[in-house]
C-alpha atoms as a PDB file:
ATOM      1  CA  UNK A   1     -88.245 -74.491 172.851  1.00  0.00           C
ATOM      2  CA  UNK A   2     -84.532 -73.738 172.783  1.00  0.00           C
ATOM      3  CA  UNK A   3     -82.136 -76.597 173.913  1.00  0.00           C
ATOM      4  CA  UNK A   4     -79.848 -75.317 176.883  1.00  0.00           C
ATOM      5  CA  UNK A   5     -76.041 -75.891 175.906  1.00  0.00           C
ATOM      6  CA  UNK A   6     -73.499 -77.974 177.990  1.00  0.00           C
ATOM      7  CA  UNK A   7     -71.419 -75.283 179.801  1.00  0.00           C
ATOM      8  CA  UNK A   8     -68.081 -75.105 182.405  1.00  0.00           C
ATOM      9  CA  UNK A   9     -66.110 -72.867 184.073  1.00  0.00           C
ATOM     10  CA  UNK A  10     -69.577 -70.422 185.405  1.00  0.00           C
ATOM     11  CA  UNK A  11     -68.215 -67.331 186.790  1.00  0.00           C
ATOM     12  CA  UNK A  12     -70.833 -64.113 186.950  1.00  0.00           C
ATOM     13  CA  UNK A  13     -70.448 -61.557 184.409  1.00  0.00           C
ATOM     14  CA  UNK A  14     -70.063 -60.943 180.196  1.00  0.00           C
ATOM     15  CA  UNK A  15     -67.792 -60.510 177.898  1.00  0.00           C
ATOM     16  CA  UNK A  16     -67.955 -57.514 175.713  1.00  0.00           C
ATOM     17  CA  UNK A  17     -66.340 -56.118 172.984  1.00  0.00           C
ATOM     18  CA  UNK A  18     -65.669 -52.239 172.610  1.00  0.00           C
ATOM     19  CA  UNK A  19     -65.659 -50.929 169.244  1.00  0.00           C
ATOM     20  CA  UNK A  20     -64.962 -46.909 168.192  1.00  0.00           C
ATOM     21  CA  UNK A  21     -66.736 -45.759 164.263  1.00  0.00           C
ATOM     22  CA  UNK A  22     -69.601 -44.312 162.668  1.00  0.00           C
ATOM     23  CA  UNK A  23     -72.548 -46.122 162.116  1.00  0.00           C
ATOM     24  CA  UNK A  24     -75.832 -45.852 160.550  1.00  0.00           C
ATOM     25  CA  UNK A  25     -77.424 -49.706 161.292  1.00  0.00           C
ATOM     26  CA  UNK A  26     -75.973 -52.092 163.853  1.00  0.00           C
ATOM     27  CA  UNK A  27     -72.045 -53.106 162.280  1.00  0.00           C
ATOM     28  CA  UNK A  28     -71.124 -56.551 160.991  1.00  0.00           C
ATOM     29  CA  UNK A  29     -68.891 -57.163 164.267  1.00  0.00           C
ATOM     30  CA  UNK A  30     -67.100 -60.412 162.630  1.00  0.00           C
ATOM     31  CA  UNK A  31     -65.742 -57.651 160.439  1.00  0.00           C
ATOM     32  CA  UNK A  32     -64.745 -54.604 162.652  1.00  0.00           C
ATOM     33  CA  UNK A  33     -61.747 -54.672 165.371  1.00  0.00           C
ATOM     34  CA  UNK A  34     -62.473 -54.114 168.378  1.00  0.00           C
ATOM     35  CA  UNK A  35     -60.421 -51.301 170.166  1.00  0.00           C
ATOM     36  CA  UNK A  36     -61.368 -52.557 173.737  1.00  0.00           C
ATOM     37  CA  UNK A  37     -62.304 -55.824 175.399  1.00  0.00           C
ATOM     38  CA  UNK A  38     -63.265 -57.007 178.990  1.00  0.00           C
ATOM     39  CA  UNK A  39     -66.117 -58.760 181.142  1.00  0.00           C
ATOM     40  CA  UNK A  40     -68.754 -56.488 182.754  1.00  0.00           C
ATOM     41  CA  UNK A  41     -70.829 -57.824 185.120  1.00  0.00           C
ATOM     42  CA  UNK A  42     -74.312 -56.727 183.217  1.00  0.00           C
ATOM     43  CA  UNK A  43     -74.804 -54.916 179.925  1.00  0.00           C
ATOM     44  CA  UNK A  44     -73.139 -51.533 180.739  1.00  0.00           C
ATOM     45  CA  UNK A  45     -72.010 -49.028 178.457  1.00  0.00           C
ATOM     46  CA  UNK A  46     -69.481 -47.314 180.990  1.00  0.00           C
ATOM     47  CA  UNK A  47     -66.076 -48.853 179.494  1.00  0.00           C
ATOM     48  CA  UNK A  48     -66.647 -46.438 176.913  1.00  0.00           C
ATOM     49  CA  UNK A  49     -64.062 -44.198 175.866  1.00  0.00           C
ATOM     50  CA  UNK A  50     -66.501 -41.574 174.322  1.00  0.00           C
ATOM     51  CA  UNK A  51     -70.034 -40.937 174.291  1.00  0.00           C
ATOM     52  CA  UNK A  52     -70.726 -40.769 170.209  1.00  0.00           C
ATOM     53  CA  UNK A  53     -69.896 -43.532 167.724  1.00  0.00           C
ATOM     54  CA  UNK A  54     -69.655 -46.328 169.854  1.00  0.00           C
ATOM     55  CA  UNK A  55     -70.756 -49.866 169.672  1.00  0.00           C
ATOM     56  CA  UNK A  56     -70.201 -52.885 171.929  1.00  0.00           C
ATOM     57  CA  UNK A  57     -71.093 -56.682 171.383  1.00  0.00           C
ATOM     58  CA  UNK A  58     -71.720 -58.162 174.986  1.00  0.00           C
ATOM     59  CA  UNK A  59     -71.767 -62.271 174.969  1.00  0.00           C
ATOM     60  CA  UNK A  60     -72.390 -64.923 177.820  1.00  0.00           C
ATOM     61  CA  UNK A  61     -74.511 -67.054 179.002  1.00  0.00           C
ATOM     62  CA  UNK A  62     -78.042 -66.631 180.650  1.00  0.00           C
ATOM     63  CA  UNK A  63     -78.943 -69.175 183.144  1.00  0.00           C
ATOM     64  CA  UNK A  64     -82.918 -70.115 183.622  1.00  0.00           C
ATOM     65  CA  UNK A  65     -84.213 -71.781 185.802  1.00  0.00           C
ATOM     66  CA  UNK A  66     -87.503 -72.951 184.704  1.00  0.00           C
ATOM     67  CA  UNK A  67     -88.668 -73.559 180.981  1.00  0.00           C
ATOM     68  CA  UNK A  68     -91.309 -71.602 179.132  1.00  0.00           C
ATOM     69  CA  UNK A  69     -91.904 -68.728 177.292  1.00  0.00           C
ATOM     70  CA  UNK A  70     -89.570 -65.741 178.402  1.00  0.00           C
ATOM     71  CA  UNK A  71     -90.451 -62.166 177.061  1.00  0.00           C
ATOM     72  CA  UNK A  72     -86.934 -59.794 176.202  1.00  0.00           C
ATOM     73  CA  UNK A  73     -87.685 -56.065 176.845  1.00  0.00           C
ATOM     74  CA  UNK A  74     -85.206 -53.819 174.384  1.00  0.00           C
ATOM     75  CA  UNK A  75     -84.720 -50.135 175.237  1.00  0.00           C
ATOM     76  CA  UNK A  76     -82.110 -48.307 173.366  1.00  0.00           C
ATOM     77  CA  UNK A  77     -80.918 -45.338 171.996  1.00  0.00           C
ATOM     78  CA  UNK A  78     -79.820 -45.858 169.240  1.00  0.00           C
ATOM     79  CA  UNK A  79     -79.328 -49.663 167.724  1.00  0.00           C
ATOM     80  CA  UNK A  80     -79.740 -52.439 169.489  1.00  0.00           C
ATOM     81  CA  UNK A  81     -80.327 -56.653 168.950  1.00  0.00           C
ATOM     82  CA  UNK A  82     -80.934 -59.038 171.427  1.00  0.00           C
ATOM     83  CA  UNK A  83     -79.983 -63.085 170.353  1.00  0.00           C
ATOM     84  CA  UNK A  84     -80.313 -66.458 172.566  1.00  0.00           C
ATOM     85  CA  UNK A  85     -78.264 -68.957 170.785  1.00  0.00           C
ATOM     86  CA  UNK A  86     -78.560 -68.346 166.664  1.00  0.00           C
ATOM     87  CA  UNK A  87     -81.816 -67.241 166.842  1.00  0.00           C
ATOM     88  CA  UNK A  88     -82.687 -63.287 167.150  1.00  0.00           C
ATOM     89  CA  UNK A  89     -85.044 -62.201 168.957  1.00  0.00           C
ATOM     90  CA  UNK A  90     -85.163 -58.925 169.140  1.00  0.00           C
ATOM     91  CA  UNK A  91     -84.060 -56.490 166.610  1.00  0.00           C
ATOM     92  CA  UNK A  92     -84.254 -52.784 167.347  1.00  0.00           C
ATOM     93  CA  UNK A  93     -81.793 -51.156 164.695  1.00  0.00           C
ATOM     94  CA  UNK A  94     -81.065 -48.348 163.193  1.00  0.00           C
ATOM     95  CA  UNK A  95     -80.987 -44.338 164.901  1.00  0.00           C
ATOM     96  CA  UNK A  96     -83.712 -43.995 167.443  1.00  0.00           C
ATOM     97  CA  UNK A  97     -84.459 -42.417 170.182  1.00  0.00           C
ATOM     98  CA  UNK A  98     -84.067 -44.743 173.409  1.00  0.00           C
ATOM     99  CA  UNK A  99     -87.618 -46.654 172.405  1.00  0.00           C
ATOM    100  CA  UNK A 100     -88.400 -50.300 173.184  1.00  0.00           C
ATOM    101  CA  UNK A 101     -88.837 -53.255 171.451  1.00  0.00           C
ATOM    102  CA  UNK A 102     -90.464 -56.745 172.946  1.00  0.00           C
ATOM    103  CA  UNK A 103     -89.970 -60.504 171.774  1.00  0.00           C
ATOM    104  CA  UNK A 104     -90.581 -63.842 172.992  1.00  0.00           C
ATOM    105  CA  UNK A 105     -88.934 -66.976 172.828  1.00  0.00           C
ATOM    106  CA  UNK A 106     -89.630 -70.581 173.955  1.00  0.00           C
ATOM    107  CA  UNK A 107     -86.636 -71.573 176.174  1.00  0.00           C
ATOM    108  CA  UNK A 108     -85.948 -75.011 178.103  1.00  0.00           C
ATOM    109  CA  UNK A 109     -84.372 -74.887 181.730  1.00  0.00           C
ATOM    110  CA  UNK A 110     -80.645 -74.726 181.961  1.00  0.00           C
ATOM    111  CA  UNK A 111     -78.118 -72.314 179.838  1.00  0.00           C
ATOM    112  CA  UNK A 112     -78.437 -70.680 177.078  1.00  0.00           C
ATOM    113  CA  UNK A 113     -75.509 -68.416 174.829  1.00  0.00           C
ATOM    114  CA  UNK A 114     -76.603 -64.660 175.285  1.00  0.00           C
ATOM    115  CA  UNK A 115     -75.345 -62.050 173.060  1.00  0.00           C
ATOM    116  CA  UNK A 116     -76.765 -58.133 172.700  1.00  0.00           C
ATOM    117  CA  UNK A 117     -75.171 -55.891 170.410  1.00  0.00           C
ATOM    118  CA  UNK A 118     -75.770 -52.074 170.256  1.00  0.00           C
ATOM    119  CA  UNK A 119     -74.495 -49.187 169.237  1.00  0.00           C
ATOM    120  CA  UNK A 120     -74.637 -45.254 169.542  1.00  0.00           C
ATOM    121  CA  UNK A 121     -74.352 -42.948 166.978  1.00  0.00           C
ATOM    122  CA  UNK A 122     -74.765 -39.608 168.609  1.00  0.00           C
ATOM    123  CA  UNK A 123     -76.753 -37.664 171.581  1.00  0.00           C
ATOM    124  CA  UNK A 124     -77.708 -39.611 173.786  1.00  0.00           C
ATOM    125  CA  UNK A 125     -77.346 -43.679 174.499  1.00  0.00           C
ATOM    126  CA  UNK A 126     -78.726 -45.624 176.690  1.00  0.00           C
ATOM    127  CA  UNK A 127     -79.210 -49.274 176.675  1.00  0.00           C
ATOM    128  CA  UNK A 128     -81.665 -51.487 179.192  1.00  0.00           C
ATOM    129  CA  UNK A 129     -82.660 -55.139 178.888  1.00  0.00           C
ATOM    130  CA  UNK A 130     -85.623 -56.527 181.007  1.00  0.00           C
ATOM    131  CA  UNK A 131     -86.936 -60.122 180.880  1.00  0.00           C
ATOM    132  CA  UNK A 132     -89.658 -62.172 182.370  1.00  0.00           C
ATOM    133  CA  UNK A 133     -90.719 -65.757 182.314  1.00  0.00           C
ATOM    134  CA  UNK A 134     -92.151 -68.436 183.851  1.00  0.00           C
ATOM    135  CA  UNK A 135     -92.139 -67.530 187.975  1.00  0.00           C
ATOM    136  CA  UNK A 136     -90.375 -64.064 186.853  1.00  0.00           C
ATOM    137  CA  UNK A 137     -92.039 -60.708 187.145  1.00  0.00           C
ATOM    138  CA  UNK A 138     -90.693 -58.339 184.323  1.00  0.00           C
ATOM    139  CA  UNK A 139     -87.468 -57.235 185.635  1.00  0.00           C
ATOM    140  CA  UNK A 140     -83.572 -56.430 184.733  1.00  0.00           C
ATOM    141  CA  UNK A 141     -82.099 -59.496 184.004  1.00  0.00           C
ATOM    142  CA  UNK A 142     -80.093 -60.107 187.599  1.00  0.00           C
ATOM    143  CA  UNK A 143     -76.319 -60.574 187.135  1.00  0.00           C
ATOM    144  CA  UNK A 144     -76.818 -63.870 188.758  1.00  0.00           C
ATOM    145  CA  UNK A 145     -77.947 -65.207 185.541  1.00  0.00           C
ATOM    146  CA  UNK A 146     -75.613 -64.003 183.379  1.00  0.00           C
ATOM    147  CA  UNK A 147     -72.356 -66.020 183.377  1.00  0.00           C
ATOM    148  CA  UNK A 148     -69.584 -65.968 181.473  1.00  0.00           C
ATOM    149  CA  UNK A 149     -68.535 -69.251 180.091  1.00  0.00           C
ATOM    150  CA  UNK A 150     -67.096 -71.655 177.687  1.00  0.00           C
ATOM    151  CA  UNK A 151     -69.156 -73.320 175.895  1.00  0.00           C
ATOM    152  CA  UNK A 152     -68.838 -77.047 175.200  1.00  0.00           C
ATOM    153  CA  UNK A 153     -69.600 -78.224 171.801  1.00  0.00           C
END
């Protein structure tokens, strides 16, 4: 199982990154500029300026409450890539229509760095993220997990 990390300053939300171009595969985002920034309170694509060639990175932390195995749900239209921490898992890339993609990933109790990436290319976007766990029926993931914070290392 993933090790929660040692966090402060919890308030509800995510940071995201807005970023305008024209991509085939999910970008490097280390190596693009983002042309927007902000906090969001769930994974929402509405600070876009446009509706084609658009991507956002969205980071933060998830909060669980109980550990076990936790399933991620990925719907998007088109690219998308969920991680916890450094490890991905899932990966729904390239231009699709808005399909879904599953994965699974042992997690302890306590908080753990979230970040989804995603991007449209053109048509239609769309972007949902469901989990469920331990206790959890499969759901959205409530914005009373997600916090943005600073992480302590």
């Amino acid at each position: 199982p993933l090790e929660p990390v040692t966090a402060n300053a919890a308030v509800n939300g995510l940071d995201y990154e807005y970023y305008e171009g024209r991509w085939k595969r999910l970008p490097d985002f280390d190596t693009e500029s983002p042309a927007a920034a902000g906090v969001v309170m769930d994974f929402d694509l509405s600070p876009r300026a446009r509706d084609d060639a658009f991507a956002f990175r969205y980071t933060g932390t998830l909060r669980v409450a109980r550990a076990g195995i936790y399933t991620f749900y990925l719907k998007s239209d088109d690219g998308s890539r969920l991680a916890i921490g450094r490890t991905e898992v899932v990966r729904h890339d390239g231009i699709n229509d808005m399909t879904e993609k599953i994965g699974h990933v042992a997690l302890k109790a306590g908080d753990h760095p979230i970040t989804v990436t995603f991007f449209e290319a053109d048509g239609r976007e769309g972007l949902e993220i469901r989990y469920a766990g331990p206790g959890i029926p499969r759901q959205r993931i409530p914005t009373s997990a997600l916090y943005r914070r600073r992480i302590n290392k």
